[in-house]
C-alpha atoms as a PDB file:
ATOM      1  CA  UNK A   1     -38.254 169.754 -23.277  1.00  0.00           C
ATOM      2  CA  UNK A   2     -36.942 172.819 -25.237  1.00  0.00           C
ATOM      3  CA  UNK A   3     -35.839 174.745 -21.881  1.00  0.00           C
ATOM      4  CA  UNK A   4     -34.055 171.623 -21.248  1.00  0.00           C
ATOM      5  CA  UNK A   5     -32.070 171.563 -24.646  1.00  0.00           C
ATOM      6  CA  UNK A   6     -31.486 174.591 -24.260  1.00  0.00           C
ATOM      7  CA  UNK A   7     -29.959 174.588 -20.660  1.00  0.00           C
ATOM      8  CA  UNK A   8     -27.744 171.408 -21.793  1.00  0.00           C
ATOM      9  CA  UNK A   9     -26.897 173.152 -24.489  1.00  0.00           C
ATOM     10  CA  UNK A  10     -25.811 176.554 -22.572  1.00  0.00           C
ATOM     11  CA  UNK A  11     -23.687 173.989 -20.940  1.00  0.00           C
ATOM     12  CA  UNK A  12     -21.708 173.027 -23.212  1.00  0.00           C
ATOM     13  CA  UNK A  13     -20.965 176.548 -24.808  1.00  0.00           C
ATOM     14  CA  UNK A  14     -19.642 177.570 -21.199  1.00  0.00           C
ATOM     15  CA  UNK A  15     -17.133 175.122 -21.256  1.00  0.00           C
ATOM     16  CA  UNK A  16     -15.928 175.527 -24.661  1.00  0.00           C
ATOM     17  CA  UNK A  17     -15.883 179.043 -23.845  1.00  0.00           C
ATOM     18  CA  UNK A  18     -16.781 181.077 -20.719  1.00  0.00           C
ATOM     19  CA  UNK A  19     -16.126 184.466 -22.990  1.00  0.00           C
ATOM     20  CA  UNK A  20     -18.807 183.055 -25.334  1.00  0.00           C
ATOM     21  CA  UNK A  21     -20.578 182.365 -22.925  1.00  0.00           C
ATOM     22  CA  UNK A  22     -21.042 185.754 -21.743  1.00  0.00           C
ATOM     23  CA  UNK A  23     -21.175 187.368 -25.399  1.00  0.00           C
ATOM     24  CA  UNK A  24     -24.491 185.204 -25.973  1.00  0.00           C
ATOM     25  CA  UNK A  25     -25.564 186.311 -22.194  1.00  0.00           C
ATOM     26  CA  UNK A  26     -26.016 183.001 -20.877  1.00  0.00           C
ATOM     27  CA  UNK A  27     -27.157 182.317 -17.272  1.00  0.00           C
ATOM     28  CA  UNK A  28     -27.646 179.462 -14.874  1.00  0.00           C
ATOM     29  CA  UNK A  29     -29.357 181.508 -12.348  1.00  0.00           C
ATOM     30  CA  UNK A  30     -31.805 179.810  -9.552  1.00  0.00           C
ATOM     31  CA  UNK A  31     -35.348 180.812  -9.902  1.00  0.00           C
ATOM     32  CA  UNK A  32     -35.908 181.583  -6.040  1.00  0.00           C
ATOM     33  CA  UNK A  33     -37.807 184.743  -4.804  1.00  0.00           C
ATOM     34  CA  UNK A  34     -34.849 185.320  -2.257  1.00  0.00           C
ATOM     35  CA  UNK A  35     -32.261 185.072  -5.686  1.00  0.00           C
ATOM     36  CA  UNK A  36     -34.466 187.634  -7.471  1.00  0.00           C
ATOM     37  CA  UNK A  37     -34.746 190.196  -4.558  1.00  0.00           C
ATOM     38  CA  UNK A  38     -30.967 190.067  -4.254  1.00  0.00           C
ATOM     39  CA  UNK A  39     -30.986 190.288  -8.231  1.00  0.00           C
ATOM     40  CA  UNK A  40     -33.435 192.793  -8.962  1.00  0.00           C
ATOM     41  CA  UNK A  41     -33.971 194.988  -6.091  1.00  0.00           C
ATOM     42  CA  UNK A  42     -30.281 194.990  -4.380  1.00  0.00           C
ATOM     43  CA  UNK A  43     -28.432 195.040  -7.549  1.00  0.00           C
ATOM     44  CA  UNK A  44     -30.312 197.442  -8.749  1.00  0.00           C
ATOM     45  CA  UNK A  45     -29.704 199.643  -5.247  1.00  0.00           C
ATOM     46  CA  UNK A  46     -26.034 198.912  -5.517  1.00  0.00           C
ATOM     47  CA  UNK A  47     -25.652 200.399  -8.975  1.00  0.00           C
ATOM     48  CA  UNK A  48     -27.850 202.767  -8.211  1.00  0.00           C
ATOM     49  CA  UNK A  49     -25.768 204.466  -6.106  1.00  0.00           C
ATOM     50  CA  UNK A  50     -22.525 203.069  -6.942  1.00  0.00           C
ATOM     51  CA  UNK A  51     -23.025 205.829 -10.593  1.00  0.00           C
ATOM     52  CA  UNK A  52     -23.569 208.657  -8.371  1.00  0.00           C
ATOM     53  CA  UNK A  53     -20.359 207.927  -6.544  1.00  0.00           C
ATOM     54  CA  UNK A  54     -17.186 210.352  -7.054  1.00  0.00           C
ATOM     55  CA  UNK A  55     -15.273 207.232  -8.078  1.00  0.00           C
ATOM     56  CA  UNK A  56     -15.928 203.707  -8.937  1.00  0.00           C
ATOM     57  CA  UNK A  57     -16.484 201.158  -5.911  1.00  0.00           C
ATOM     58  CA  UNK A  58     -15.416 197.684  -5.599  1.00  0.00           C
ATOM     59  CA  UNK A  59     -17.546 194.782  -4.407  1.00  0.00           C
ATOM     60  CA  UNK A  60     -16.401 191.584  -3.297  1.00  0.00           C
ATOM     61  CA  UNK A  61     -19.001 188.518  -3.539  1.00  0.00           C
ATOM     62  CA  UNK A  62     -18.177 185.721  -1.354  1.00  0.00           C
ATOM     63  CA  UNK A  63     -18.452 182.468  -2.935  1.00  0.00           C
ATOM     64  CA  UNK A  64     -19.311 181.569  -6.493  1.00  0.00           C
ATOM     65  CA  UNK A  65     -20.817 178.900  -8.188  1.00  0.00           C
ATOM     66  CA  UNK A  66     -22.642 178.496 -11.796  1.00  0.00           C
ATOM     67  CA  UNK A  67     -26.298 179.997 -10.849  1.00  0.00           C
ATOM     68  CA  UNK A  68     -24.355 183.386  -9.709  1.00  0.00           C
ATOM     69  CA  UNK A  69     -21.534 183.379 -12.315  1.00  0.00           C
ATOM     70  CA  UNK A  70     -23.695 185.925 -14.423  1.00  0.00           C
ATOM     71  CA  UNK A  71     -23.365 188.332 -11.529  1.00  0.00           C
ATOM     72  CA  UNK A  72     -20.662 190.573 -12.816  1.00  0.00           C
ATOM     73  CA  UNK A  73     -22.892 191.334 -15.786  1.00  0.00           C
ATOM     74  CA  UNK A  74     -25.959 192.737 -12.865  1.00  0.00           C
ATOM     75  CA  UNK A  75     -23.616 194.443 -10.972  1.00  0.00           C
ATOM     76  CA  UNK A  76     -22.540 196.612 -13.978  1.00  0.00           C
ATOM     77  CA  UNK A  77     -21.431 200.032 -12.308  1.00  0.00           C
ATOM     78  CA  UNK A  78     -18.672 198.458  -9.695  1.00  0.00           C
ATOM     79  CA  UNK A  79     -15.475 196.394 -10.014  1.00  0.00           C
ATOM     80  CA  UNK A  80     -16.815 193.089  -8.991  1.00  0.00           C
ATOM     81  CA  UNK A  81     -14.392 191.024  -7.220  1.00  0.00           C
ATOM     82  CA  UNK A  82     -15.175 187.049  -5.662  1.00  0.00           C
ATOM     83  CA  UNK A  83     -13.160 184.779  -3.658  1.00  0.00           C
ATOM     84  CA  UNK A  84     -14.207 180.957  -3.148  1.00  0.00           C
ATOM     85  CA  UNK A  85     -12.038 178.583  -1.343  1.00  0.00           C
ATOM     86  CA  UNK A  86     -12.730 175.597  -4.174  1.00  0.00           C
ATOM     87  CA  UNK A  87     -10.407 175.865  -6.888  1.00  0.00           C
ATOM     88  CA  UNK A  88     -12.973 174.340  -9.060  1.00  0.00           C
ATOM     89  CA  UNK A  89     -15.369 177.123  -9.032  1.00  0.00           C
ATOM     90  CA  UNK A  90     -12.563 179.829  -9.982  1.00  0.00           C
ATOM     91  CA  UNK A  91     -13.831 179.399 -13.439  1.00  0.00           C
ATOM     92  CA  UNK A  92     -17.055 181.235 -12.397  1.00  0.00           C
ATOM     93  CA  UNK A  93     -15.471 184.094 -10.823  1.00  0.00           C
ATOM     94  CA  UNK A  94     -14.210 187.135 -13.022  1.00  0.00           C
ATOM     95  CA  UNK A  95     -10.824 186.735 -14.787  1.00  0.00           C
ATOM     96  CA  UNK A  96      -8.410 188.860 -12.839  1.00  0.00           C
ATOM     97  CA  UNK A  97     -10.853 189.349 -10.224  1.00  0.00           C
ATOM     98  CA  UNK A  98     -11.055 185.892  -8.446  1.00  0.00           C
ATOM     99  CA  UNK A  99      -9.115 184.760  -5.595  1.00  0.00           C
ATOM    100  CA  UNK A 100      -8.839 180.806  -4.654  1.00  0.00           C
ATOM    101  CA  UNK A 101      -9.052 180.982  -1.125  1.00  0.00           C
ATOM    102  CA  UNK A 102     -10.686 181.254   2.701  1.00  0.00           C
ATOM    103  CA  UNK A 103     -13.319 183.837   3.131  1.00  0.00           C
ATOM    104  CA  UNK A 104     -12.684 182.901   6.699  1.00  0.00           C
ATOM    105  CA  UNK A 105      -8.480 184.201   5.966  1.00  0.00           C
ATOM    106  CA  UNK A 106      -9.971 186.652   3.255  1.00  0.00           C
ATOM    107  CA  UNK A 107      -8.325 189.813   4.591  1.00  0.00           C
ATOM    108  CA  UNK A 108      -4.834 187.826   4.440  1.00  0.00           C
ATOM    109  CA  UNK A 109      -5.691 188.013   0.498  1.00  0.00           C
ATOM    110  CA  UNK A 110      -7.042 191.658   0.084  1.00  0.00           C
ATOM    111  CA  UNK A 111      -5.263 193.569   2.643  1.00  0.00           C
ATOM    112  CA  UNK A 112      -7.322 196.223   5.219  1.00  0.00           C
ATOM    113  CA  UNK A 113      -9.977 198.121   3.688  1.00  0.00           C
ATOM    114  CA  UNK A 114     -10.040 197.500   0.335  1.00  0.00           C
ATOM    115  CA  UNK A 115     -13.937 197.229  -0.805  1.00  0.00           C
ATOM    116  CA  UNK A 116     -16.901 199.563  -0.305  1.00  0.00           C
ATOM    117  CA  UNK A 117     -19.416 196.846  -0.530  1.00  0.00           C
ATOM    118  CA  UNK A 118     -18.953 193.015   0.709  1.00  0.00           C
ATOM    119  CA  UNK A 119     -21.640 190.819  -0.243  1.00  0.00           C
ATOM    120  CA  UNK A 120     -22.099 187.297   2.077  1.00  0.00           C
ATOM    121  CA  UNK A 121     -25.215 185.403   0.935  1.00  0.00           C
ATOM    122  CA  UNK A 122     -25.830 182.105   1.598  1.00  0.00           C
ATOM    123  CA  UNK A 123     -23.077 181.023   3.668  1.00  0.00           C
ATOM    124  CA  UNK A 124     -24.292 180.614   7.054  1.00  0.00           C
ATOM    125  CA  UNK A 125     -25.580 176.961   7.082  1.00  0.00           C
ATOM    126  CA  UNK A 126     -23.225 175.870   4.161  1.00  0.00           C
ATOM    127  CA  UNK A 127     -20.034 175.927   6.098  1.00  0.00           C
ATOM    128  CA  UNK A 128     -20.342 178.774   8.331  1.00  0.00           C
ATOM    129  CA  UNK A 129     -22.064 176.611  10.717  1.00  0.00           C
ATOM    130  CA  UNK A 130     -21.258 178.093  14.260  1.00  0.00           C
ATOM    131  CA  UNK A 131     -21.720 181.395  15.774  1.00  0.00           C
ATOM    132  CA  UNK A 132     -17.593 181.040  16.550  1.00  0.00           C
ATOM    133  CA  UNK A 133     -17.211 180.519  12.488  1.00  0.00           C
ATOM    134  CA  UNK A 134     -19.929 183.249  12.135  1.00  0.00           C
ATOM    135  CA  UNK A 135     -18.026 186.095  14.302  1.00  0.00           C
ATOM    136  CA  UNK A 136     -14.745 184.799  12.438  1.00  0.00           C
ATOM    137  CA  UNK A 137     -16.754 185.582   8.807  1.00  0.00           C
ATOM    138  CA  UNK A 138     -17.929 189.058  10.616  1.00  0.00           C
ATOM    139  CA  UNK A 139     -14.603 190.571  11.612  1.00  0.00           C
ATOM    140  CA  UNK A 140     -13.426 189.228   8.257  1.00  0.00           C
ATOM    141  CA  UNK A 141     -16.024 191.043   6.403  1.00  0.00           C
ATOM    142  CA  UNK A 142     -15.119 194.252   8.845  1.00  0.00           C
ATOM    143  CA  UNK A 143     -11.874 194.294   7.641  1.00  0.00           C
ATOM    144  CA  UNK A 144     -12.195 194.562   4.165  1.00  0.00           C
ATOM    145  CA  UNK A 145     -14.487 196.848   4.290  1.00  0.00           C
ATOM    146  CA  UNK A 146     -13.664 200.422   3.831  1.00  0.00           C
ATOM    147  CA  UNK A 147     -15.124 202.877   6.730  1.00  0.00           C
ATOM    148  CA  UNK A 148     -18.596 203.194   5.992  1.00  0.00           C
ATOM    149  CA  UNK A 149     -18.951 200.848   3.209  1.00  0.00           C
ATOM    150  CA  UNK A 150     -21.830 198.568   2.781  1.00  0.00           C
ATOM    151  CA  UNK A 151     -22.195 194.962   4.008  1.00  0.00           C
ATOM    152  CA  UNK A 152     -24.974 193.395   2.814  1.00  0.00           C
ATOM    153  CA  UNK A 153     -25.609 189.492   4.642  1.00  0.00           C
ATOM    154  CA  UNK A 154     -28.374 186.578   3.274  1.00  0.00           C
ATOM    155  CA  UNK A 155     -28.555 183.885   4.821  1.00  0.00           C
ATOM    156  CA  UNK A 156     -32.118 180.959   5.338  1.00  0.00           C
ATOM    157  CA  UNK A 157     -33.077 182.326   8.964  1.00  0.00           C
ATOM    158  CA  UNK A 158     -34.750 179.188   9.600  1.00  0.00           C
ATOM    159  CA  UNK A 159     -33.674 176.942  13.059  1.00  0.00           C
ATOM    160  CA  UNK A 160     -32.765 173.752  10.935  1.00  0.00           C
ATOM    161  CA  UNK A 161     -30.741 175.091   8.805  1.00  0.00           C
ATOM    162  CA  UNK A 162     -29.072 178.452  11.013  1.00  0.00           C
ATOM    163  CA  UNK A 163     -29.779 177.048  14.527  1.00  0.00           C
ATOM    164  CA  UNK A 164     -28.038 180.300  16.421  1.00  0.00           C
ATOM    165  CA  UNK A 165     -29.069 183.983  16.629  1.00  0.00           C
ATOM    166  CA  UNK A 166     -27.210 186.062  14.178  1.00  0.00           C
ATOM    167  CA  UNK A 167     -26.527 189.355  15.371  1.00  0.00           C
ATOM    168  CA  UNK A 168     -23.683 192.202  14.285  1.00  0.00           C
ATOM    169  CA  UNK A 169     -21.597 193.925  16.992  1.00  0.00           C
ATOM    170  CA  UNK A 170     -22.177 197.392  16.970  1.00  0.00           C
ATOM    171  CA  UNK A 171     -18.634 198.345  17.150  1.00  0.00           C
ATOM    172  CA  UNK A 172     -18.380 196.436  13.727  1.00  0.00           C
ATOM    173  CA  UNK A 173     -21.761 197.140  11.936  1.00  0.00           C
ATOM    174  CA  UNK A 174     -24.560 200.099  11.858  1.00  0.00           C
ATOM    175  CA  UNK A 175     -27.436 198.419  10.941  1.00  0.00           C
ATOM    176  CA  UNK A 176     -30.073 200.649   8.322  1.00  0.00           C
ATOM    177  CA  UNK A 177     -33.015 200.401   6.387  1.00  0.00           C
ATOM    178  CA  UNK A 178     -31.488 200.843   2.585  1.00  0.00           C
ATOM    179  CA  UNK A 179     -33.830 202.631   0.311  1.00  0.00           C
ATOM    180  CA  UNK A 180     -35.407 199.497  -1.550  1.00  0.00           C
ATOM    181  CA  UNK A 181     -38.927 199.654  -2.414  1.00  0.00           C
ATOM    182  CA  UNK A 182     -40.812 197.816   0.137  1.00  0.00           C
ATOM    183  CA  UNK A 183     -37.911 197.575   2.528  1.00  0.00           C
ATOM    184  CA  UNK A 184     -39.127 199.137   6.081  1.00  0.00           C
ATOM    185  CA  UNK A 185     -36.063 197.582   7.930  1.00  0.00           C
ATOM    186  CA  UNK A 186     -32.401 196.767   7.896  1.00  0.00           C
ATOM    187  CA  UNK A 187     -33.729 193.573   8.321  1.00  0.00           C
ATOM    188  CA  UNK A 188     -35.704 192.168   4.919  1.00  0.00           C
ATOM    189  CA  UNK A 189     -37.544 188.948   4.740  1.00  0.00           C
ATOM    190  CA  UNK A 190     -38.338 187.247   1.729  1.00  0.00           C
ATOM    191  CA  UNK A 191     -41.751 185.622   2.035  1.00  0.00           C
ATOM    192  CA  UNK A 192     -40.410 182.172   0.690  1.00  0.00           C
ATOM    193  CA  UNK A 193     -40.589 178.775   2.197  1.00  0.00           C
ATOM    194  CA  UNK A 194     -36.640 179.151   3.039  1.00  0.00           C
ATOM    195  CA  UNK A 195     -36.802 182.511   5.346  1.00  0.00           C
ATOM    196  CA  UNK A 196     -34.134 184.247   3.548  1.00  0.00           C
ATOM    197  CA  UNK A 197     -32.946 187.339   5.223  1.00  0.00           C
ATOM    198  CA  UNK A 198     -30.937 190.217   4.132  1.00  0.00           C
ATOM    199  CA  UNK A 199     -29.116 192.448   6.386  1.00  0.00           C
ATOM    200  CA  UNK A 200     -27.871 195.653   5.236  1.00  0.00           C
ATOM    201  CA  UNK A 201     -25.767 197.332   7.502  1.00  0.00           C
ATOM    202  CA  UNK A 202     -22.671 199.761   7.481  1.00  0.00           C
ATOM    203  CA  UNK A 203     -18.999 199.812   8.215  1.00  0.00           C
ATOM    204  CA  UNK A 204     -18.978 201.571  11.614  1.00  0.00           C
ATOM    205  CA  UNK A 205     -16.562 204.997  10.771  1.00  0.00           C
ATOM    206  CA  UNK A 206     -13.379 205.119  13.156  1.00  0.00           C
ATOM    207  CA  UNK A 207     -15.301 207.819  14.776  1.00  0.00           C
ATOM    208  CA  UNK A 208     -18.126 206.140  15.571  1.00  0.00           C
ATOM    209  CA  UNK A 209     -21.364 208.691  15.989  1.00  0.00           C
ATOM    210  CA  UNK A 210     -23.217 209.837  18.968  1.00  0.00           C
ATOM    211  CA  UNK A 211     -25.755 207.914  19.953  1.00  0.00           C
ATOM    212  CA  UNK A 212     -28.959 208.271  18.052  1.00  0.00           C
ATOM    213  CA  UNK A 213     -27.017 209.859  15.188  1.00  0.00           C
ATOM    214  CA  UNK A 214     -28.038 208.288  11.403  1.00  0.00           C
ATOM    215  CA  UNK A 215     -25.458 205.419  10.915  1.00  0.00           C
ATOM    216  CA  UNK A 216     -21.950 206.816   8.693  1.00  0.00           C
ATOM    217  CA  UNK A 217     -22.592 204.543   5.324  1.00  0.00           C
ATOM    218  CA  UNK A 218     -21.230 206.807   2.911  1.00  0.00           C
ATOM    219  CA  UNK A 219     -24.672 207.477   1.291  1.00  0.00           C
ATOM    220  CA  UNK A 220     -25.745 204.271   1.155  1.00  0.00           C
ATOM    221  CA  UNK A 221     -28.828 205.045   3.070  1.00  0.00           C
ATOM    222  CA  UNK A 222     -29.617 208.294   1.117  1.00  0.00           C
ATOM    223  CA  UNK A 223     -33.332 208.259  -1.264  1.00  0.00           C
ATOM    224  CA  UNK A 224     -32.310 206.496  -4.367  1.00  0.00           C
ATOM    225  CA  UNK A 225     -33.829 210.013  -6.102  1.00  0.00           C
ATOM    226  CA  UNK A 226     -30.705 211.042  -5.116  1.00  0.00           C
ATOM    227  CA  UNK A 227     -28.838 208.746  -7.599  1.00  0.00           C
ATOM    228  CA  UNK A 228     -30.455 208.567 -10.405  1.00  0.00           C
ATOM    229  CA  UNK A 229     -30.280 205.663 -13.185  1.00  0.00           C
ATOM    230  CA  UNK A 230     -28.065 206.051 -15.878  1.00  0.00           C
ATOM    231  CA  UNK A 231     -29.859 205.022 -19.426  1.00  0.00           C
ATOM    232  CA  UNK A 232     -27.985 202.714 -21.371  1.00  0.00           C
END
């Protein structure tokens, strides 16, 4: 009963006031094991190595809603930037920072090569629904990326809900395994009754290595005791 209350009640000081909202560190989030691997372990990994960067990175986060609208606040050491088509979610997306519009047009918005880490989870199945719309989200995601920057895809791999085999072209994407405790792939499954799947994979460089060559992601696949966390 009181977690209830208290959820209706975190309601209701969001829309007086998002700003409040924030100050008193309210969050909708979805208890999922897939939502806290992407919260936990991949934020953490982002900001990681986004504070031992030579300057700050952006990160756009496609599509917003209420149980991610506390993301900004995880993803702490980057500029986060989100785009959702519905004008009704723009109030979950950071001020300044949130575009109305297509993810499937995104690069029409942002221009070539503007972010260092694109983050797609949870699209394919809710409205990327073909492999045509998927390759279309792809080369999207390819060209706001800088060279070498991180992509990082989630998505249920299960056959009723993504009935088609997802796979990045290697012109586009070097797929890696990102140093993430417990992550032996660039493919990560979270045991869950949903399948969810993260990707991580890099920006292919204009000069694209020799094959057999380590993938050119800007450090993104260097040991985190490389980038130590900042205490704050």
């Amino acid at each position: 009963m009181r977690s209830r209350l208290t959820h209706k009640l975190n309601k209701v000081i969001f829309r007086l006031s998002p700003v409040l909202a924030e100050r008193c560190n309210i969050d909708f989030k979805l208890e999922t094991p897939s939502r806290a691997f992407m919260e936990n372990e991949i934020f953490s990994y982002v900001n990681r190595l986004a504070r031992a960067a030579n300057q700050r990175h952006r990160l756009l986060f496609l599509g917003m809603d209420r149980y991610n609208w506390h993301y900004p606040r995880l993803l702490h050491a980057v500029d986060f930037h989100s785009i959702d088509i519905r004008p009704e979610r723009a109030k979950y997306g950071p001020p300044g920072r949130h575009i109305v519009g297509d993810v499937m047009d995104m690069a029409r918005h942002y221009g070539e090569e503007t972010f260092d880490i694109v983050v797609a989870n949870g699209l394919l199945g809710f409205g990327v629904n073909t492999p045509h719309a998927l390759q279309i989200l792809l080369a999207q995601c390819h060209r706001v990326l800088k060279p070498g920057g991180l992509f990082v895809l989630g998505f249920n791999a299960r056959a009723d809900i993504v009935p088609f085999p997802v796979t990045l072209d290697e012109d586009m994407f070097d797929e890696f395994a990102p140093p993430i405790e417990g992550v032996r792939e660039s493919r990560h499954m979270v045991d869950d009754a949903y399948k969810h799947l993260y990707v991580f994979a890099g920006k292919t460089a204009h000069d694209r290595p020799a094959a057999g060559s380590r993938p050119a992601v800007q450090g993104w696949d260097a040991p985190l005791e490389l980038a130590p966390l900042a205490m704050s």
